[in-house]
C-alpha atoms as a PDB file:
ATOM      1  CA  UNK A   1     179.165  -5.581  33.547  1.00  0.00           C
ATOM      2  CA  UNK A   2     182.163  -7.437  35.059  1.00  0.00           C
ATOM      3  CA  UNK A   3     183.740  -5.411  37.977  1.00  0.00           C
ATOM      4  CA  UNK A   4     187.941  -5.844  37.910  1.00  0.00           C
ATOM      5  CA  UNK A   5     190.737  -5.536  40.138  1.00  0.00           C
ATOM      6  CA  UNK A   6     194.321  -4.918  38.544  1.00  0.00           C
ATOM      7  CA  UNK A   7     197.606  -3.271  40.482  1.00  0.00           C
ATOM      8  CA  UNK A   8     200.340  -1.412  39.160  1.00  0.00           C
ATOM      9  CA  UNK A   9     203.960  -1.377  40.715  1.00  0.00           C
ATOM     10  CA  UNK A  10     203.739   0.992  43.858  1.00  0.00           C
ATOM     11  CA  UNK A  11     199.905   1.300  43.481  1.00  0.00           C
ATOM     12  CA  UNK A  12     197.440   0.426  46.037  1.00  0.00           C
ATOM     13  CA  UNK A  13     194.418  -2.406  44.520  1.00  0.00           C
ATOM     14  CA  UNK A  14     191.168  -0.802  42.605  1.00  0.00           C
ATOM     15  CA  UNK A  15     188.132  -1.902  40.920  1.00  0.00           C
ATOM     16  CA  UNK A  16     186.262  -0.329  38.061  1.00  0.00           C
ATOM     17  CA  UNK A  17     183.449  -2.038  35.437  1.00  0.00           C
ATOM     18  CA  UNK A  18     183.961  -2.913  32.012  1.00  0.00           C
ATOM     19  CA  UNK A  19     181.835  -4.357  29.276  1.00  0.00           C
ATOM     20  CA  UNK A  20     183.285  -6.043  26.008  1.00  0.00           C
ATOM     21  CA  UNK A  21     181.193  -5.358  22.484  1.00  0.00           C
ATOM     22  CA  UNK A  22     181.786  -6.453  19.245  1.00  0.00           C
ATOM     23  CA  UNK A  23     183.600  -4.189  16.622  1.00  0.00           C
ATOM     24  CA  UNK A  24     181.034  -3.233  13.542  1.00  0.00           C
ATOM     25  CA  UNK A  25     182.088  -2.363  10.040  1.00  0.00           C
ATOM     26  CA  UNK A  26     183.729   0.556   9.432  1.00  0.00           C
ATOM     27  CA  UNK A  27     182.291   3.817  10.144  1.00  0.00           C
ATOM     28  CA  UNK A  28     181.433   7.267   8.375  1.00  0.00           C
ATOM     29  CA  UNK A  29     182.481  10.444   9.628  1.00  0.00           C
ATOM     30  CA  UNK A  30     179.935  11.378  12.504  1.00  0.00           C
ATOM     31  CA  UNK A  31     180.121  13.797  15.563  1.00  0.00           C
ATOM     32  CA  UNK A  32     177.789  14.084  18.017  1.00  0.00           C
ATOM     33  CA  UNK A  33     176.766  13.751  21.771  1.00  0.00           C
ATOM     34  CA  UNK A  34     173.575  11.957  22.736  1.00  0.00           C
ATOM     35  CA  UNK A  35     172.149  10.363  25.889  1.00  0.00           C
ATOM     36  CA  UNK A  36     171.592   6.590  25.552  1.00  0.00           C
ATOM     37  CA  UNK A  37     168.429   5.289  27.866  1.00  0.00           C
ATOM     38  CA  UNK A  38     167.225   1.957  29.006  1.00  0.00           C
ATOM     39  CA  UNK A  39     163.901   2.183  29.416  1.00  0.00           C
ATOM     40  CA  UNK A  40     163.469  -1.534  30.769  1.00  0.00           C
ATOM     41  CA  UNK A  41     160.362  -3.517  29.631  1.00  0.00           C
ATOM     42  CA  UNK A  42     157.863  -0.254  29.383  1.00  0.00           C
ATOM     43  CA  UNK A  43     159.487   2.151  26.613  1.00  0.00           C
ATOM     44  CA  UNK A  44     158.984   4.699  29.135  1.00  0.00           C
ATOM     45  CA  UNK A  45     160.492   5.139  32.342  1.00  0.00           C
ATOM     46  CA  UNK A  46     163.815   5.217  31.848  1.00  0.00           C
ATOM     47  CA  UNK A  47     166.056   3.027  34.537  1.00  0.00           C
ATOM     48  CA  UNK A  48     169.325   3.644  33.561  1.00  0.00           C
ATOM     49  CA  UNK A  49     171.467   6.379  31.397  1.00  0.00           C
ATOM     50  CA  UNK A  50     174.478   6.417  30.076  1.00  0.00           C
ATOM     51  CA  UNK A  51     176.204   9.911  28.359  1.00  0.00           C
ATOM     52  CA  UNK A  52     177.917   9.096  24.967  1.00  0.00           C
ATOM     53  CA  UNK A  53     180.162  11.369  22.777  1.00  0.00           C
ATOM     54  CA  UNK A  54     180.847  10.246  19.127  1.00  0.00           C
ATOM     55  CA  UNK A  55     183.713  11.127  16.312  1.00  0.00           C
ATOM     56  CA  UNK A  56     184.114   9.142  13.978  1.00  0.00           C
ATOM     57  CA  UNK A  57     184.506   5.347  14.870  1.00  0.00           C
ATOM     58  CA  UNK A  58     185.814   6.793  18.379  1.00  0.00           C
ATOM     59  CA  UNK A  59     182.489   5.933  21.116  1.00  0.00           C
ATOM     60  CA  UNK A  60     183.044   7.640  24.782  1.00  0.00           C
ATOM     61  CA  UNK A  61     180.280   6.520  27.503  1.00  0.00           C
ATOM     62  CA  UNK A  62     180.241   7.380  30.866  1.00  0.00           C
ATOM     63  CA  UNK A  63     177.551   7.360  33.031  1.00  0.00           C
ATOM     64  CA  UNK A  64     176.464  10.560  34.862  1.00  0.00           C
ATOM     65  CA  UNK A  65     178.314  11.747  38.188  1.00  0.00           C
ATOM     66  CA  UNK A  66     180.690   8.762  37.708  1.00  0.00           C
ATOM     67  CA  UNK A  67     184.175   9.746  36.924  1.00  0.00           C
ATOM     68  CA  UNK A  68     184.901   6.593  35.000  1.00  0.00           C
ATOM     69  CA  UNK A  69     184.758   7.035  31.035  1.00  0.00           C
ATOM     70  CA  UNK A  70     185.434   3.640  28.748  1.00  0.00           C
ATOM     71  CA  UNK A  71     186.391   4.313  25.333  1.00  0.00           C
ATOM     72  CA  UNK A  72     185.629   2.163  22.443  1.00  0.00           C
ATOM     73  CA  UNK A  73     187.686   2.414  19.283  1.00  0.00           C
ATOM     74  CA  UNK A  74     186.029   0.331  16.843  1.00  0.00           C
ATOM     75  CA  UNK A  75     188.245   1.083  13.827  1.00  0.00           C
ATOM     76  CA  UNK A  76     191.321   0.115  15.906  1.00  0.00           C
ATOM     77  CA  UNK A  77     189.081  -2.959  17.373  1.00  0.00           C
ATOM     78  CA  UNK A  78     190.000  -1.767  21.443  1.00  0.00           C
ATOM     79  CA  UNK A  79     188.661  -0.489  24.486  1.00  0.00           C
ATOM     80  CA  UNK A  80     190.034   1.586  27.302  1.00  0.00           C
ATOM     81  CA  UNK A  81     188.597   2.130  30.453  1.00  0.00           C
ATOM     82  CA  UNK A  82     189.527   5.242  32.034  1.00  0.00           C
ATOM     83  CA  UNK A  83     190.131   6.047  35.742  1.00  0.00           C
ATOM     84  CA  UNK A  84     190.928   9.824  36.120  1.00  0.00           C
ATOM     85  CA  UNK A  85     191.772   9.744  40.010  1.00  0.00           C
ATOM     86  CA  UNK A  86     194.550   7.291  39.384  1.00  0.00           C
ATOM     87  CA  UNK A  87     195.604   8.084  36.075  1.00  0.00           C
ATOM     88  CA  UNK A  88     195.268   4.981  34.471  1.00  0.00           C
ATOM     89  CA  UNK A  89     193.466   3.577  31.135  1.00  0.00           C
ATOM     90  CA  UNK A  90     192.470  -0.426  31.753  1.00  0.00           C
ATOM     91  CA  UNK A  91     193.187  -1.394  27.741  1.00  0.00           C
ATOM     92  CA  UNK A  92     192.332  -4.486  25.793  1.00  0.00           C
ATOM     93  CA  UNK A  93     190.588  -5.832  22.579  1.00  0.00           C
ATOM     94  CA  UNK A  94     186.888  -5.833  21.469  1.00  0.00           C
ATOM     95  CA  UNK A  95     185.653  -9.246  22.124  1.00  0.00           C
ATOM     96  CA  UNK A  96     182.137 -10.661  19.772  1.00  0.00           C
ATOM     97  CA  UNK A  97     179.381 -10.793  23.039  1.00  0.00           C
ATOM     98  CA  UNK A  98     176.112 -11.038  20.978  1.00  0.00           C
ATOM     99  CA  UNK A  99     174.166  -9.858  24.332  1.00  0.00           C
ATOM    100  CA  UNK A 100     175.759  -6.310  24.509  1.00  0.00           C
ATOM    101  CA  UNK A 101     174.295  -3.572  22.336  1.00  0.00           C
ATOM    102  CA  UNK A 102     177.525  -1.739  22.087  1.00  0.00           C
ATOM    103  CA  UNK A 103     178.278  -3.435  19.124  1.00  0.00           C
ATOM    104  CA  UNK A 104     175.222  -2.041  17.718  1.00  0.00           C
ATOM    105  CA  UNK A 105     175.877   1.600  18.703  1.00  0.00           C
ATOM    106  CA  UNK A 106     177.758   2.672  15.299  1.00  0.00           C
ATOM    107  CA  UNK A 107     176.942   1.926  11.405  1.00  0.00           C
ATOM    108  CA  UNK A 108     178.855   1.129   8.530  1.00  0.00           C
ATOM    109  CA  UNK A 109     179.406   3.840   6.007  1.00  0.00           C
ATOM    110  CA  UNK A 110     176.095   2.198   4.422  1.00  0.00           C
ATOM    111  CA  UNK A 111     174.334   2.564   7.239  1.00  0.00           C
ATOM    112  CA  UNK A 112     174.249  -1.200   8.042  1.00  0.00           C
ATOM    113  CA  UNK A 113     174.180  -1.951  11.738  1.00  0.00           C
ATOM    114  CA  UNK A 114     175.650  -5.431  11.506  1.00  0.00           C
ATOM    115  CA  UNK A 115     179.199  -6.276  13.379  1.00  0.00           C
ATOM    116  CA  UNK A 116     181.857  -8.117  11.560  1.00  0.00           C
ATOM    117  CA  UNK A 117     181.081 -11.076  12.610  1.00  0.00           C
ATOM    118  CA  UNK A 118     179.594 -14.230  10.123  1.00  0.00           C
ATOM    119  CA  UNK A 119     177.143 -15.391  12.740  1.00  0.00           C
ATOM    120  CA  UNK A 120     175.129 -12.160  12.232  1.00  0.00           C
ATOM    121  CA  UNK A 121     172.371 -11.799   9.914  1.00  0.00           C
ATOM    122  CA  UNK A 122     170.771  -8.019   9.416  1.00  0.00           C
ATOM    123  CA  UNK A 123     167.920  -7.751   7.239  1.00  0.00           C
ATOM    124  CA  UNK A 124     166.479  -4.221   6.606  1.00  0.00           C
ATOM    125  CA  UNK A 125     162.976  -3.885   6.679  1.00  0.00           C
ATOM    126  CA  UNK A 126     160.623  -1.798   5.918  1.00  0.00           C
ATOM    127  CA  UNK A 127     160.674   2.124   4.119  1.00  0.00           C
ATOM    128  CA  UNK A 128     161.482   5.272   5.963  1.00  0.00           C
ATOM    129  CA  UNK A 129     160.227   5.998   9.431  1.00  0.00           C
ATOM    130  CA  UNK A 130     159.901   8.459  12.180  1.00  0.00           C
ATOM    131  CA  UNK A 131     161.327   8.557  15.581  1.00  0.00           C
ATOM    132  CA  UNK A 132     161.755  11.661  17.950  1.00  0.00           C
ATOM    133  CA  UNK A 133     161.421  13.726  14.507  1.00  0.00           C
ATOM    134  CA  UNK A 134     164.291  11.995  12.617  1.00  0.00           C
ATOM    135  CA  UNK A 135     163.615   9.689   9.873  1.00  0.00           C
ATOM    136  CA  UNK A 136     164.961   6.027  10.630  1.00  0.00           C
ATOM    137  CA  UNK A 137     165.079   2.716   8.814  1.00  0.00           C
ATOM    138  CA  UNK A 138     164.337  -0.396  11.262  1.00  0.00           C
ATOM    139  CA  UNK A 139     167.093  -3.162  10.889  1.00  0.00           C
ATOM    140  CA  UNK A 140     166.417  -6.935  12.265  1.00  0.00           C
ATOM    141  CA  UNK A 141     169.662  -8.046  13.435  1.00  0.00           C
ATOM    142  CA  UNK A 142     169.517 -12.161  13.793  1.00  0.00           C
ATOM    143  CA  UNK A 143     172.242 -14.074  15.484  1.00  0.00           C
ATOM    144  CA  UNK A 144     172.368 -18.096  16.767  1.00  0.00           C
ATOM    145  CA  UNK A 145     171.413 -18.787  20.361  1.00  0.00           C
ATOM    146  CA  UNK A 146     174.128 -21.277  21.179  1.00  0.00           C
ATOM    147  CA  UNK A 147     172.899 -22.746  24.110  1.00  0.00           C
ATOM    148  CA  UNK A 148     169.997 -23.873  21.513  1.00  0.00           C
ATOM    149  CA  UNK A 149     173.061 -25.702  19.183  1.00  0.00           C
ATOM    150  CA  UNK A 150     171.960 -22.806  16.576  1.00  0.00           C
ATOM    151  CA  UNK A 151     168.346 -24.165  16.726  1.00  0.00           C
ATOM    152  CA  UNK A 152     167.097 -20.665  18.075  1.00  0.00           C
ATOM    153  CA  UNK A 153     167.880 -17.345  16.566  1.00  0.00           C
ATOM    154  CA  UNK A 154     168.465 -14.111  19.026  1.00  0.00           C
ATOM    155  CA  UNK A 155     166.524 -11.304  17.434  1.00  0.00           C
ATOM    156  CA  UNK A 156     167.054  -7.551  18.113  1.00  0.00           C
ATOM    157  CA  UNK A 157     164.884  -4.891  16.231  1.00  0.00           C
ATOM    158  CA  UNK A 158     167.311  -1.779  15.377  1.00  0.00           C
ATOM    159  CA  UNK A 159     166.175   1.792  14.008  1.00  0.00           C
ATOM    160  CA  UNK A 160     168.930   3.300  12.490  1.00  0.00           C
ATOM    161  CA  UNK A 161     169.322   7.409  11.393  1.00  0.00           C
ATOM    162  CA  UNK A 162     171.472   7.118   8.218  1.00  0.00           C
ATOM    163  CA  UNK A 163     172.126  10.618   8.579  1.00  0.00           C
ATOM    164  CA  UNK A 164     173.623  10.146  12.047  1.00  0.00           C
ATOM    165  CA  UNK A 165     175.705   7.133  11.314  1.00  0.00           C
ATOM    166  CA  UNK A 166     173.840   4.947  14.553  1.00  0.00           C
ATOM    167  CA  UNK A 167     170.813   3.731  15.780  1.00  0.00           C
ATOM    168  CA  UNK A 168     168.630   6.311  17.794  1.00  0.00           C
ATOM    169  CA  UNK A 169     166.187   3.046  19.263  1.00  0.00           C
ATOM    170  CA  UNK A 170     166.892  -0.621  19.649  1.00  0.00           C
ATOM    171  CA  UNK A 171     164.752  -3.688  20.860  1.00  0.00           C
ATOM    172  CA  UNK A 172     166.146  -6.217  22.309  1.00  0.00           C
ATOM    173  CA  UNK A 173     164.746  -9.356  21.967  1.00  0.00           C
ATOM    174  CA  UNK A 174     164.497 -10.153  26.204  1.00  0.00           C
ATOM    175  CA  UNK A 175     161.751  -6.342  26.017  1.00  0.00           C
ATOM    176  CA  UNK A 176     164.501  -4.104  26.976  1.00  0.00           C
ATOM    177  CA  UNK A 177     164.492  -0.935  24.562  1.00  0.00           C
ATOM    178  CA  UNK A 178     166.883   1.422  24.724  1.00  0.00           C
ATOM    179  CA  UNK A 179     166.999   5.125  22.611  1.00  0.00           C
ATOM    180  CA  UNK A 180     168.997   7.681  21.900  1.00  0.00           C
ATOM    181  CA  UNK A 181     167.871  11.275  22.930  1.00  0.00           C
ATOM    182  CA  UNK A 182     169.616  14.671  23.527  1.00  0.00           C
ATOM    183  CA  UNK A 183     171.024  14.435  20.351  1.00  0.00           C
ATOM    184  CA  UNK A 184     173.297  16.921  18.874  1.00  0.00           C
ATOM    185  CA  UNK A 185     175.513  17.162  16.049  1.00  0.00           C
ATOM    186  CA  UNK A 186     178.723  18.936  15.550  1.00  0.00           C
ATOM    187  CA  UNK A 187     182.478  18.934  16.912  1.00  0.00           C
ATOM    188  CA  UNK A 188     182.953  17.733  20.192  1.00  0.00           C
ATOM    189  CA  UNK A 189     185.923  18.165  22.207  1.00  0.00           C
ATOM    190  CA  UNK A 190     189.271  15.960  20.400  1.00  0.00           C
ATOM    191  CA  UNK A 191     190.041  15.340  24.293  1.00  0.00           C
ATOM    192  CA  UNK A 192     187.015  13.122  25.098  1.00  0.00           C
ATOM    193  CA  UNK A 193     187.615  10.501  22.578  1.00  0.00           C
ATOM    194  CA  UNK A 194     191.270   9.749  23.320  1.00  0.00           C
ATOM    195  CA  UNK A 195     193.198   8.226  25.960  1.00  0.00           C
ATOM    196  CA  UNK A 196     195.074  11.131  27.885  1.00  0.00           C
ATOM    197  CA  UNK A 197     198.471  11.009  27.266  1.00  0.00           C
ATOM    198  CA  UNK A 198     199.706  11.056  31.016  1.00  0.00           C
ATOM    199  CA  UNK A 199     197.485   7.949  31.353  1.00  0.00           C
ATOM    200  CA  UNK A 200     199.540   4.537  32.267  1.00  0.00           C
ATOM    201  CA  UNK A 201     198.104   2.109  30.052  1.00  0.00           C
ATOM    202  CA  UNK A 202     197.802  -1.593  31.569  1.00  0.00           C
ATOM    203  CA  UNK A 203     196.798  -4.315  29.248  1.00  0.00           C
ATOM    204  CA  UNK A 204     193.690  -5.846  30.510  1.00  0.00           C
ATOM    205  CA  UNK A 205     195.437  -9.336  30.298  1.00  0.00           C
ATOM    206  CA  UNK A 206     197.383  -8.416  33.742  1.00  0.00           C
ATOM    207  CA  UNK A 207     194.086  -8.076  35.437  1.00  0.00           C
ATOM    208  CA  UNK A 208     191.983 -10.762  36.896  1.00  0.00           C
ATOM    209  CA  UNK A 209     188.247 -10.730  38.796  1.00  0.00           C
ATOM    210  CA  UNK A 210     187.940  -9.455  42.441  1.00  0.00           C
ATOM    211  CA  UNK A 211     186.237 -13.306  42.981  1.00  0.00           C
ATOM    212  CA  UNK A 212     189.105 -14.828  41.515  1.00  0.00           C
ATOM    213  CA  UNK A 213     191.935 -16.611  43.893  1.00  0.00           C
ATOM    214  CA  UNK A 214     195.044 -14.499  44.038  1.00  0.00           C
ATOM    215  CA  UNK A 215     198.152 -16.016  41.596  1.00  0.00           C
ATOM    216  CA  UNK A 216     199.857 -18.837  43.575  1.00  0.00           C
ATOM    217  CA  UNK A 217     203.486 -18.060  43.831  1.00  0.00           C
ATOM    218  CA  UNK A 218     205.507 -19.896  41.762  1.00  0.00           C
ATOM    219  CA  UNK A 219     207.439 -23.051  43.317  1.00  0.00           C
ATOM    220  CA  UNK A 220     211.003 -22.492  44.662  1.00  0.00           C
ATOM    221  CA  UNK A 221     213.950 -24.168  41.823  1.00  0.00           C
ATOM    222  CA  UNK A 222     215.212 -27.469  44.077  1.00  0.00           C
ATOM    223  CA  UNK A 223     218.980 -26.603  45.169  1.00  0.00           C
ATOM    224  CA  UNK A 224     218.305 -22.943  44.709  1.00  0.00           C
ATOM    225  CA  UNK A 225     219.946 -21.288  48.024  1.00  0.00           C
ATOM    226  CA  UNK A 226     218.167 -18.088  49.473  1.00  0.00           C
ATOM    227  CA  UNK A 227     220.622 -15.337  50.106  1.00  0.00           C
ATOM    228  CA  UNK A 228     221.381 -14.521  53.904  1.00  0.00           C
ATOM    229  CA  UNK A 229     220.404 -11.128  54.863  1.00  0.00           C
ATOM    230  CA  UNK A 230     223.144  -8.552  55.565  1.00  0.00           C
END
């Protein structure tokens, strides 16, 4: 998580997080709302949670009590974060970050986890299993550690439910595991997985860290004379 400050004309300053992920293949039709849970090095307690509503390749998360929602349109390859007190949806474009497991939150239409991207290998392995009653099939997803010059491969272990279109457990290779519960299919509401249409939109590129230095102002044109107030 990066935390953001951006301004709008007239608008006092904000901050709000956002994570970049990787855009997968393209997706089958799917609806459903889930809970996603870390449960940190244990597989049991569960340390963090985040709420996610699916249609299609459309992926809402928002974490409970927090009024901040960021959408992630993987067909259309952008995110939008979205701040409801001030009316405005932070945009920009999926960006390949082979540490965030967003980009391993949807499936291809074959059920293949694996995000466009060359670097990544995903090898199924295995038959059929099990997981909170739904059958899965576990997917290694391999991908070069560049501060090892490609020497090391990253490894995550994925179970994916075919019939679900995602992954309802993965491993990551550092012992976090995170799993999808609460599930349940069906329509959810259009409204959640699109940007609201009396939402500003402000391109991400206009934004800049709260640790960064403000923009120095650009130099005055030599000769240029300042007009004399009335």
């Amino acid at each position: 998580m990066r935390r953001w400050m951006y301004w709008l004309p007239g608008a006092a300053l904000f901050t709000a997080p956002v994570a970049l992920v990787q855009a997968p293949a393209a997706a089958p039709s799917r609806s459903f709302t889930a809970t996603l849970y870390n449960l940190a090095h244990d597989g049991e307690k569960p340390s963090m949670q985040e709420r996610l509503t699916v249609r299609g390749d459309v992926l809402r998360m928002q974490r409970d009590k927090d009024p901040v929602a960021t959408l992630f349109d993987y067909g259309q390859g952008k995110w939008w974060m979205l701040l409801p007190a001030d009316k405005v949806a932070l945009e920009g474009d999926i960006t390949p970050k082979p540490d965030s497991i967003l980009g391993f939150l949807l499936t291809d239409a074959s059920g293949n986890p694996c995000p466009k991207d060359p670097a990544y290998t995903c090898v199924r392995e295995g038959g059929e299993e099990t997981i909170s009653g739904r059958p899965v099939v576990m997917w290694r997803i391999l991908h070069p550690d560049k501060a090892q010059q490609g020497r090391k491969r990253l490894t995550h272990l994925i179970w994916v439910d075919p019939k679900l279109g995602a992954p309802v457990r993965i491993a990551l290779e550092d012992g976090n595991i995170l799993e999808l519960r609460d599930i349940k299919e069906g329509p959810v509401d259009e409204a959640l997985v699109q940007v609201p249409a009396d939402f500003t939109r402000v391109d991400e590129k206009n934004v800049r860290h709260t640790d960064e230095p403000e923009p120095a102002p650009k130099p005055k044109k030599k000769g240029t004379v300042q007009p004399k107030k009335p």
